[in-house]
N, C-alpha and C. Protein backbone atom coordinates (compact mmCIF):
# COMPACT_ATOMS: atom_id res chain seq x y z
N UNK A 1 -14.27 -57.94 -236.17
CA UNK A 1 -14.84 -56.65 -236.52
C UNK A 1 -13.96 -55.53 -236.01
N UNK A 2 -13.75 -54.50 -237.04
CA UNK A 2 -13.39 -53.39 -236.48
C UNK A 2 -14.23 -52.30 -235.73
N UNK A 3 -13.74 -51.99 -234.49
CA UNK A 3 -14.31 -50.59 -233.36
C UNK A 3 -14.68 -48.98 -235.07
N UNK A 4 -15.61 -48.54 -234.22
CA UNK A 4 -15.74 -47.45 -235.11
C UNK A 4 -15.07 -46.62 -235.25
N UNK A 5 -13.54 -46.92 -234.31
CA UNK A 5 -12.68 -45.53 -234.30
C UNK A 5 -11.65 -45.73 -235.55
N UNK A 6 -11.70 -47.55 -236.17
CA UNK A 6 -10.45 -48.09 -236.67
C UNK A 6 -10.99 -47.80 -238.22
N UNK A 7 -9.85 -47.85 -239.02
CA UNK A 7 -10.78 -48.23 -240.47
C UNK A 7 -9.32 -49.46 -241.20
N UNK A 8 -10.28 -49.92 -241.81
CA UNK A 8 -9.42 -51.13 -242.35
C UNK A 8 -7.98 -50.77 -243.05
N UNK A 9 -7.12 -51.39 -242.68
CA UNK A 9 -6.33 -51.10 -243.70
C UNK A 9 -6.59 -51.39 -245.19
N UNK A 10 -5.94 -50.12 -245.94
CA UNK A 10 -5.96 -50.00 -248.24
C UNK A 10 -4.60 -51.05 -248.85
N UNK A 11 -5.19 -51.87 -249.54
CA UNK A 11 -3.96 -52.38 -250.08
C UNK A 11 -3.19 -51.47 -250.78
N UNK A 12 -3.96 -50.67 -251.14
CA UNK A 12 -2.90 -49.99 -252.37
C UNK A 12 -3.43 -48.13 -252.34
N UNK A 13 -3.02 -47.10 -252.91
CA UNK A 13 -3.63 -45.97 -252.70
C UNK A 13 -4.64 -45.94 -254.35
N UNK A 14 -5.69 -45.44 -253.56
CA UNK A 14 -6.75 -45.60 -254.70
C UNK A 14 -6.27 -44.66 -255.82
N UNK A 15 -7.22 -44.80 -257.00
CA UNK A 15 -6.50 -44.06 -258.33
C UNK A 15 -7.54 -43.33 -258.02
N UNK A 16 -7.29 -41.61 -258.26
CA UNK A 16 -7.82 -40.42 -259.03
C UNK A 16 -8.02 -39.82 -260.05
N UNK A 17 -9.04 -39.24 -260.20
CA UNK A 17 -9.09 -38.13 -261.52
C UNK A 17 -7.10 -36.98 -261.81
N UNK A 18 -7.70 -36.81 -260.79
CA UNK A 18 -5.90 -36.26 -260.18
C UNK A 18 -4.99 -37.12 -261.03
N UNK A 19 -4.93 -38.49 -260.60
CA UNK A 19 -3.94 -39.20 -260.97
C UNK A 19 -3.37 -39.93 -262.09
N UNK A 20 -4.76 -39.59 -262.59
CA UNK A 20 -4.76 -39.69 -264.41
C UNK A 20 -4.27 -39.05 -265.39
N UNK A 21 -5.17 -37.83 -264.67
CA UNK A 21 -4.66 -36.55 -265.80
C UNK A 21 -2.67 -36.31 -265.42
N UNK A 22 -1.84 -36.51 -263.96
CA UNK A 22 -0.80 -36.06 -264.04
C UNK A 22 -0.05 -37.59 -264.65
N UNK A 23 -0.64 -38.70 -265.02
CA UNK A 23 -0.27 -40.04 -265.81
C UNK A 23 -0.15 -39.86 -267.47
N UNK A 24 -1.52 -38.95 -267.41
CA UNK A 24 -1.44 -38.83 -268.97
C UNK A 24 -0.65 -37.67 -269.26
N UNK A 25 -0.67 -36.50 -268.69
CA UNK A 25 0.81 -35.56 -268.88
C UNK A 25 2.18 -36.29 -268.64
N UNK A 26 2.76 -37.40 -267.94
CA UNK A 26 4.05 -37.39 -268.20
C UNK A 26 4.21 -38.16 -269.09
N UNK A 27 2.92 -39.36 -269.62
CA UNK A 27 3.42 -39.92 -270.38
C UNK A 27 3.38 -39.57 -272.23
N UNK A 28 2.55 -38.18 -272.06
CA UNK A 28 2.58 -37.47 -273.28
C UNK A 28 3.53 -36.55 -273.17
N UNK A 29 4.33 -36.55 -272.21
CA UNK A 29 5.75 -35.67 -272.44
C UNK A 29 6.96 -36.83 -272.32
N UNK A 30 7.25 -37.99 -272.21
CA UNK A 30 7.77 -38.85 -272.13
C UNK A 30 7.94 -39.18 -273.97
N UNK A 31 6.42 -39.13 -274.49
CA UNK A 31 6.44 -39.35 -275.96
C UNK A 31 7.37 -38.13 -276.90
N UNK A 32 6.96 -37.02 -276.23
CA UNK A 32 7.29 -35.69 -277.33
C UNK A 32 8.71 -35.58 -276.87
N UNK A 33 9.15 -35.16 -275.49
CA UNK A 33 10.71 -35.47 -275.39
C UNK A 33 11.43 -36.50 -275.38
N UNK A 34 11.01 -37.87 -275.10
CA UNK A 34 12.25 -38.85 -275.16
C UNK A 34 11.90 -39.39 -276.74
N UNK A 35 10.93 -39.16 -277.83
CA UNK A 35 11.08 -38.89 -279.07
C UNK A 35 11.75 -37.80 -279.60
N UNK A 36 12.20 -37.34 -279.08
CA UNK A 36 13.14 -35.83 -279.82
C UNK A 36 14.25 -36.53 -279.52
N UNK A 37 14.61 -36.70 -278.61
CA UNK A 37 16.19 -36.95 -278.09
C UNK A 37 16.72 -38.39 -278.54
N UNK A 38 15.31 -39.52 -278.78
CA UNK A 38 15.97 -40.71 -279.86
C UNK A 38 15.76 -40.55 -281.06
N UNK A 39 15.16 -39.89 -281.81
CA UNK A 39 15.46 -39.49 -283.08
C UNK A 39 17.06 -38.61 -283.24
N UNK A 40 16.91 -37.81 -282.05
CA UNK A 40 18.45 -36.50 -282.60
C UNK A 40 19.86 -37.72 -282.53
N UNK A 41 19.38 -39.04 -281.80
CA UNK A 41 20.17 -39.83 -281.91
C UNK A 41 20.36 -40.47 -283.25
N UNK A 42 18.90 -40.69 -283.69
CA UNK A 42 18.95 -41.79 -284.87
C UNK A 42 19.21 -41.09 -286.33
N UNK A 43 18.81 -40.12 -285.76
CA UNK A 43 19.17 -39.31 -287.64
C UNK A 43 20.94 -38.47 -288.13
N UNK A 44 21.36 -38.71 -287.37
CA UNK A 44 22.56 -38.66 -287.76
C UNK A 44 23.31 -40.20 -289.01
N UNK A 45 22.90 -40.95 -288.11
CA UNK A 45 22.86 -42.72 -288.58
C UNK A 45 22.41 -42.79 -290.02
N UNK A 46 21.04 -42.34 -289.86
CA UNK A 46 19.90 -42.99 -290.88
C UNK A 46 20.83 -41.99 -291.93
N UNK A 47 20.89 -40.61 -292.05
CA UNK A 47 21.62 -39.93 -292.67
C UNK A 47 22.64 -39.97 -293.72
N UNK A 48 23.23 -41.03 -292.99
CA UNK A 48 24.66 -41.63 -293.80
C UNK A 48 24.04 -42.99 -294.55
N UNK A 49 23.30 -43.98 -294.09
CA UNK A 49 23.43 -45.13 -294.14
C UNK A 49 21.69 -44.96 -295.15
N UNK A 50 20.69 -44.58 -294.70
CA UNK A 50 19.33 -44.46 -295.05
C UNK A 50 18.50 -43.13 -295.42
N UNK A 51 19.35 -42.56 -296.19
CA UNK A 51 18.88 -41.19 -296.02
C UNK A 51 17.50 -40.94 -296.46
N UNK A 52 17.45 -41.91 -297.75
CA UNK A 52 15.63 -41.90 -298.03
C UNK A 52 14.64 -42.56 -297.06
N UNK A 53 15.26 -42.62 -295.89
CA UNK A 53 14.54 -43.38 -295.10
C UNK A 53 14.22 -41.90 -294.01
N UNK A 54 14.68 -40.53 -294.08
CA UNK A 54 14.50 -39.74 -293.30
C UNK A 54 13.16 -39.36 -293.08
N UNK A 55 12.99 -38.66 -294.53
CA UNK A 55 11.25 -38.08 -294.51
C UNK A 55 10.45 -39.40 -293.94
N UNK A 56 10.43 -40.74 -294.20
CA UNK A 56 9.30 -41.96 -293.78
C UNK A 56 9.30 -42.05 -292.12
N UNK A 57 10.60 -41.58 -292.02
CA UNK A 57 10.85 -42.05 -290.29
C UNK A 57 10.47 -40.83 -289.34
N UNK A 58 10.36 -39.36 -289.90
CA UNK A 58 9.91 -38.04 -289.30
C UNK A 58 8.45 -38.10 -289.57
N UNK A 59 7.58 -38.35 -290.50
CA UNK A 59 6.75 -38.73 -290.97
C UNK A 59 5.88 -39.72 -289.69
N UNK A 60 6.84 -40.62 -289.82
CA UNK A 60 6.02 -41.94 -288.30
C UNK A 60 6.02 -41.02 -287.06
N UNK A 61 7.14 -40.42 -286.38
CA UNK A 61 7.46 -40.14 -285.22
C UNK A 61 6.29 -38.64 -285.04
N UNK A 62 5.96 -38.12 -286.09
CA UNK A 62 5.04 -36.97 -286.44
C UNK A 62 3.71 -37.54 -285.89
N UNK A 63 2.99 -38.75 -286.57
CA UNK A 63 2.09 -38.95 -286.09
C UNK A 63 1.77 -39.84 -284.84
N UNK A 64 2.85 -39.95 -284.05
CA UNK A 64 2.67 -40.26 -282.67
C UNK A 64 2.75 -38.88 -281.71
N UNK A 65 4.01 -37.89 -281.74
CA UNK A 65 4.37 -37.01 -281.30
C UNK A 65 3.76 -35.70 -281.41
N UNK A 66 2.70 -35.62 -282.66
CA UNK A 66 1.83 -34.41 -282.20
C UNK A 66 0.90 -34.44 -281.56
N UNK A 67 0.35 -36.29 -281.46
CA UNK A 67 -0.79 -36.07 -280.44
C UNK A 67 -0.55 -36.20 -278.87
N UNK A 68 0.47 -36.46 -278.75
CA UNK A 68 1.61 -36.15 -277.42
C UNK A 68 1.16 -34.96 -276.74
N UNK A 69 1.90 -34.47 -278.35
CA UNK A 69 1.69 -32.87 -278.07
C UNK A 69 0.39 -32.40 -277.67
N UNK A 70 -0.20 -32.79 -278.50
CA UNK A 70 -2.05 -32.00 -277.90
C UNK A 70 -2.49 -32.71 -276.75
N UNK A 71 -2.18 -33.80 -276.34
CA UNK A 71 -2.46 -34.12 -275.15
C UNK A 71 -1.90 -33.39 -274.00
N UNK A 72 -0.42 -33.24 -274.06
CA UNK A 72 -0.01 -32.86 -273.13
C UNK A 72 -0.66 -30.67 -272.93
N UNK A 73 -1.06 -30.37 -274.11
CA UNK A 73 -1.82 -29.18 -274.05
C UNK A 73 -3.15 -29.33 -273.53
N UNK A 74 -3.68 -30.45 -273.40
CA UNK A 74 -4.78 -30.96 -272.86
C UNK A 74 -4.74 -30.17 -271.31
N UNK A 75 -3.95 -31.21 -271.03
CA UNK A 75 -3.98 -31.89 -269.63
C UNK A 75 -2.98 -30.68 -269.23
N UNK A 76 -2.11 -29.82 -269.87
CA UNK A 76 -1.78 -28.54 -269.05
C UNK A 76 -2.18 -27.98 -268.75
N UNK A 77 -3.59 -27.35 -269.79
CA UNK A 77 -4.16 -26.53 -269.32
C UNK A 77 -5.28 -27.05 -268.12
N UNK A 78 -5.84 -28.03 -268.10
CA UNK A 78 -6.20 -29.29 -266.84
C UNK A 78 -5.83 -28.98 -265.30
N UNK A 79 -4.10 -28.66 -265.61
CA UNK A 79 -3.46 -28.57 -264.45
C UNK A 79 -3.90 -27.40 -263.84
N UNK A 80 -3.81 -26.48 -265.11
CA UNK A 80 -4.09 -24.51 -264.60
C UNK A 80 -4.90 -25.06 -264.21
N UNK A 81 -6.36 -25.04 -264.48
CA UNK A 81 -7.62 -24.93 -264.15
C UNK A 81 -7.77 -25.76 -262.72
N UNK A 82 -7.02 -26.79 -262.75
CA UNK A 82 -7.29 -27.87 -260.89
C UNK A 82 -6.66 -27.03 -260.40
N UNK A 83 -5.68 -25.91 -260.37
CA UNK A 83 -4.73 -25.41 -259.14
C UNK A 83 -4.77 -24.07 -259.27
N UNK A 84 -5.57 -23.40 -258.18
CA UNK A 84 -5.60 -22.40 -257.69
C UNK A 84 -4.67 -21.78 -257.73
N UNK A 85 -4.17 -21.16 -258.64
CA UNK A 85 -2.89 -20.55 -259.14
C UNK A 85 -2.83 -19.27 -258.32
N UNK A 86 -3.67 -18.91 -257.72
CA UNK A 86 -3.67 -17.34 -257.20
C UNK A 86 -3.36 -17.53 -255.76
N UNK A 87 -3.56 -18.70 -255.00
CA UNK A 87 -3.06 -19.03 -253.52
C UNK A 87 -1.92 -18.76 -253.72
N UNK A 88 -1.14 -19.55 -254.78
CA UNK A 88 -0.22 -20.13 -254.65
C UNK A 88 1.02 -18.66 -254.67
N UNK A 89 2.54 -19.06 -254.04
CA UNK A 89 3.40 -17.44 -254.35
C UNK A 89 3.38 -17.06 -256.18
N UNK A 90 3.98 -15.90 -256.07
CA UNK A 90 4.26 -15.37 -257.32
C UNK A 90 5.37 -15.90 -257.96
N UNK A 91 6.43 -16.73 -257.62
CA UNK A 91 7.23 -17.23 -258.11
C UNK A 91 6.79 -18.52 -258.49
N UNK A 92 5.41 -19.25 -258.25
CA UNK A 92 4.69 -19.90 -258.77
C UNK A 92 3.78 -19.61 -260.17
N UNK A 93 3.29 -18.37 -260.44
CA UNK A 93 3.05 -17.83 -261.62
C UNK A 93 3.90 -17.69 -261.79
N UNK A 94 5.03 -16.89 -261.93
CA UNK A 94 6.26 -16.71 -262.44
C UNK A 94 6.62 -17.75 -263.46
N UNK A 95 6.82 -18.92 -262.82
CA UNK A 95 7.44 -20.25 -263.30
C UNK A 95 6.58 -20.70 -264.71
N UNK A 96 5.41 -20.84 -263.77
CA UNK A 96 4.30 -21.28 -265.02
C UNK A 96 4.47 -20.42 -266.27
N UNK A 97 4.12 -18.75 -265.68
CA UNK A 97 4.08 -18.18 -267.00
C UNK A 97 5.37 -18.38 -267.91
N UNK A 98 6.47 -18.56 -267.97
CA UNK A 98 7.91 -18.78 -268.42
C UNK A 98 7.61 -20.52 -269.25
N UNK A 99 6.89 -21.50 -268.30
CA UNK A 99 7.01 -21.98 -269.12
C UNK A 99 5.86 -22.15 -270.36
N UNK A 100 4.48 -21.44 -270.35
CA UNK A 100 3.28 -21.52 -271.36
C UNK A 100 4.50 -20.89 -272.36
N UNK A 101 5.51 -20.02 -271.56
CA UNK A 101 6.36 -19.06 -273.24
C UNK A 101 6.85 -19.72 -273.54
N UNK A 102 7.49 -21.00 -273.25
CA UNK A 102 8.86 -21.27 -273.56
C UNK A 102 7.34 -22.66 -274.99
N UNK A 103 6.45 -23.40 -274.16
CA UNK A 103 5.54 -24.19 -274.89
C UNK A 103 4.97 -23.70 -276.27
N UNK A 104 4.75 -22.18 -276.13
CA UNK A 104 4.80 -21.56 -277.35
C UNK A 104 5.93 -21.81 -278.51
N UNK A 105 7.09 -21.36 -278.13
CA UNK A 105 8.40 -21.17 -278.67
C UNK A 105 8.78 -22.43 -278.85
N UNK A 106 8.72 -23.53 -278.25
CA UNK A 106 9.32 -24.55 -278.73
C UNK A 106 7.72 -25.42 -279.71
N UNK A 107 6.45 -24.69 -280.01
CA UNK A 107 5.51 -25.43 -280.36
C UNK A 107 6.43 -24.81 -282.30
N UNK A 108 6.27 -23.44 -282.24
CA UNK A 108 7.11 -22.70 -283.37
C UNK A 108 8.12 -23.64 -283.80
N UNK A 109 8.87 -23.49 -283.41
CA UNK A 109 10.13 -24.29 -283.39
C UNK A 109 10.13 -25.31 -284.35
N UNK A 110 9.02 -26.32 -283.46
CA UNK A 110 9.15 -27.51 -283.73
C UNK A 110 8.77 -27.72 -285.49
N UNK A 111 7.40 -26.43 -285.60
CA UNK A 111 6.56 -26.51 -286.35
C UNK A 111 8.19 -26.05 -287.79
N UNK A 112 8.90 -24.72 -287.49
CA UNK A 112 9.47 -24.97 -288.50
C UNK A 112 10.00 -25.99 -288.94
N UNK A 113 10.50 -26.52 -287.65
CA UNK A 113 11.74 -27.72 -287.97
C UNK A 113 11.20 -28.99 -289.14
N UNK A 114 9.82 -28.55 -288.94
CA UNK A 114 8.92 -29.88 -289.49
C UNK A 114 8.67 -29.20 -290.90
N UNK A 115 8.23 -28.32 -291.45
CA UNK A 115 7.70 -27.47 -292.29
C UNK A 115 8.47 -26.81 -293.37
N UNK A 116 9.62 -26.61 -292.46
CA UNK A 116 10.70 -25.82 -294.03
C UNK A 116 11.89 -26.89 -294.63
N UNK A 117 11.97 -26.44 -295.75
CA UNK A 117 12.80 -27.30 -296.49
C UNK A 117 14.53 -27.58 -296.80
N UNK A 118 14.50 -26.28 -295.71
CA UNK A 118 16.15 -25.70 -295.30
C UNK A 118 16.47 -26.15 -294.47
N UNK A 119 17.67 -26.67 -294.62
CA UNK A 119 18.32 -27.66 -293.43
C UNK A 119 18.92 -26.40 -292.73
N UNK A 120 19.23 -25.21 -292.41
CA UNK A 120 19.54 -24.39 -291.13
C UNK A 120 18.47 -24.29 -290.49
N UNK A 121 17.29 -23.91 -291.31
CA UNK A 121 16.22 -23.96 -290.35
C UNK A 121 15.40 -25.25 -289.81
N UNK A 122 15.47 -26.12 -290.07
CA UNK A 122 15.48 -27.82 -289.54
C UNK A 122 16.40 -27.68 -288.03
N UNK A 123 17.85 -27.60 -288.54
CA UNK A 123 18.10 -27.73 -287.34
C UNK A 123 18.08 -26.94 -286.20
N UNK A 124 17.87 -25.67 -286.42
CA UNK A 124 17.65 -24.32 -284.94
C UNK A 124 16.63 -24.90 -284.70
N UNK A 125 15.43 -24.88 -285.62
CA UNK A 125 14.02 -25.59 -285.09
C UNK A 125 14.64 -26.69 -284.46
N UNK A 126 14.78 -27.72 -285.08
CA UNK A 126 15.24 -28.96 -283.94
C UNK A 126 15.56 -28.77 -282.38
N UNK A 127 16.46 -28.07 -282.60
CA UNK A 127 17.49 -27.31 -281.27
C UNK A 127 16.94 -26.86 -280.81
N UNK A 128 15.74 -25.43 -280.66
CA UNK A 128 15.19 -24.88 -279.90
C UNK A 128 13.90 -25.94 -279.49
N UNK A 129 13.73 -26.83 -280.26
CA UNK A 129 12.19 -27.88 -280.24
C UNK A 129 12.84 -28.82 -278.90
N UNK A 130 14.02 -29.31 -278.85
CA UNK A 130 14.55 -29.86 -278.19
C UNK A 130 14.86 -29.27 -276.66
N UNK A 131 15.60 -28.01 -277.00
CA UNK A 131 16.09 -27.76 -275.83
C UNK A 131 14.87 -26.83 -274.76
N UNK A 132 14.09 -26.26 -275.55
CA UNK A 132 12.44 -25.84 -275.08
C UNK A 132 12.01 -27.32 -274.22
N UNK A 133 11.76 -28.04 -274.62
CA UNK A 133 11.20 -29.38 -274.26
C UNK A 133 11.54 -29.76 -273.24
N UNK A 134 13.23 -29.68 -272.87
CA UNK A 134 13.62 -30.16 -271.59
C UNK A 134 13.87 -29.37 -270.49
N UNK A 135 13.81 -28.03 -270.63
CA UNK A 135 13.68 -26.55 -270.27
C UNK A 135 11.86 -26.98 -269.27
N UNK A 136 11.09 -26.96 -270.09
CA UNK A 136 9.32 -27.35 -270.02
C UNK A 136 9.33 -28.47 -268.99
N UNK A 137 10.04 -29.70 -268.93
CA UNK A 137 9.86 -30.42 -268.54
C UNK A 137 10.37 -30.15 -267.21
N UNK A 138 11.55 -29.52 -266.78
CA UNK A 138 11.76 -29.33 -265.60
C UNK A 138 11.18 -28.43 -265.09
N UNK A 139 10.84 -27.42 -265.40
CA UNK A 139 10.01 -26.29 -265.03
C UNK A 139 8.70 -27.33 -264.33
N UNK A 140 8.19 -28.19 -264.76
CA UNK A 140 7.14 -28.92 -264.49
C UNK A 140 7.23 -29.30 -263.47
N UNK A 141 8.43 -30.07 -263.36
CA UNK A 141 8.96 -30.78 -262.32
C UNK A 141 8.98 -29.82 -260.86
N UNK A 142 9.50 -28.04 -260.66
CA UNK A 142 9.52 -27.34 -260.26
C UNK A 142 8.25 -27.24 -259.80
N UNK A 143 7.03 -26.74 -261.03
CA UNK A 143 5.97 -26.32 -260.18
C UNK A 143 5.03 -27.75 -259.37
N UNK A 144 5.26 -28.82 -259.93
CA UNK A 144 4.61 -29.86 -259.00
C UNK A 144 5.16 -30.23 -257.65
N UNK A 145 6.59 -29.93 -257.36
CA UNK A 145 6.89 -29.59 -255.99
C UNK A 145 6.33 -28.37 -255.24
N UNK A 146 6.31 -27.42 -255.81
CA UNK A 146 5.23 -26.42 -255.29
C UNK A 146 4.26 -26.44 -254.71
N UNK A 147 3.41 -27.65 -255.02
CA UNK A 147 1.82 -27.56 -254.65
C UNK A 147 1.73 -28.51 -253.79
């Protein structure tokens, strides 16, 4: 028996509400960015070799990657709401607010890239959908050292 001062040792650290919601944000940003960056790989390829295979293959990656997307809008705004954003310094809003802009701008983005039928505007959309994304993602990375 353990004294009342001891407590047993945890095999493992228990799971949280906490630990869910920041599980289901990386792995719905894991979907929306490391799907951008293997597609910007694969469609150069398919391009030459499968080109009618473009629209079927943006098409698939669409309906995995927007609900990415709304998840990870889920569970961002999740984050605002668990963290006392007003304790925290101003270079902590700062950060955040920079990146809800940048989540905007690359949501645009993406939406042209998906939507118009002009390949200049495909690819800036692409480009800004892309480079927003990994911009977002570190910013993330930033404010979860913060807290």
């Amino acid at each position: 028996m353990l004294s009342d001062n001891k407590k047993a040792p945890r095999l493992m650290i228990s799971p949280t509400l906490d630990s869910l919601r920041i599980f289901l944000h990386l792995l719905a940003a894991a979907v929306w960015v490391g799907g951008q960056i293997v597609l910007g790989g694969l469609v150069p390829k398919l391009r030459k070799s499968h080109p009618e295979a473009l629209t079927t293959t943006a098409q698939a990656f669409a309906r995995i990657a927007w609900p990415a997307f709304a998840v990870l809008v889920i569970t961002g705004f999740w984050n605002i709401f668990d963290t006392d954003i007003t304790a925290l310094d101003t270079s902590y809003q700062v950060t955040l607010g920079i990146k809800i802009i940048l989540v905007a701008i690359g949501a645009i983005a993406t939406v042209a890239h998906s939507a118009s039928p002009d390949k200049r505007v495909k690819a800036i959309g692409g480009a800004i959908g892309l480079l927003s994304s990994l911009v977002i993602f570190y910013l993330g990375i930033l404010l979860s050292s913060a807290v």
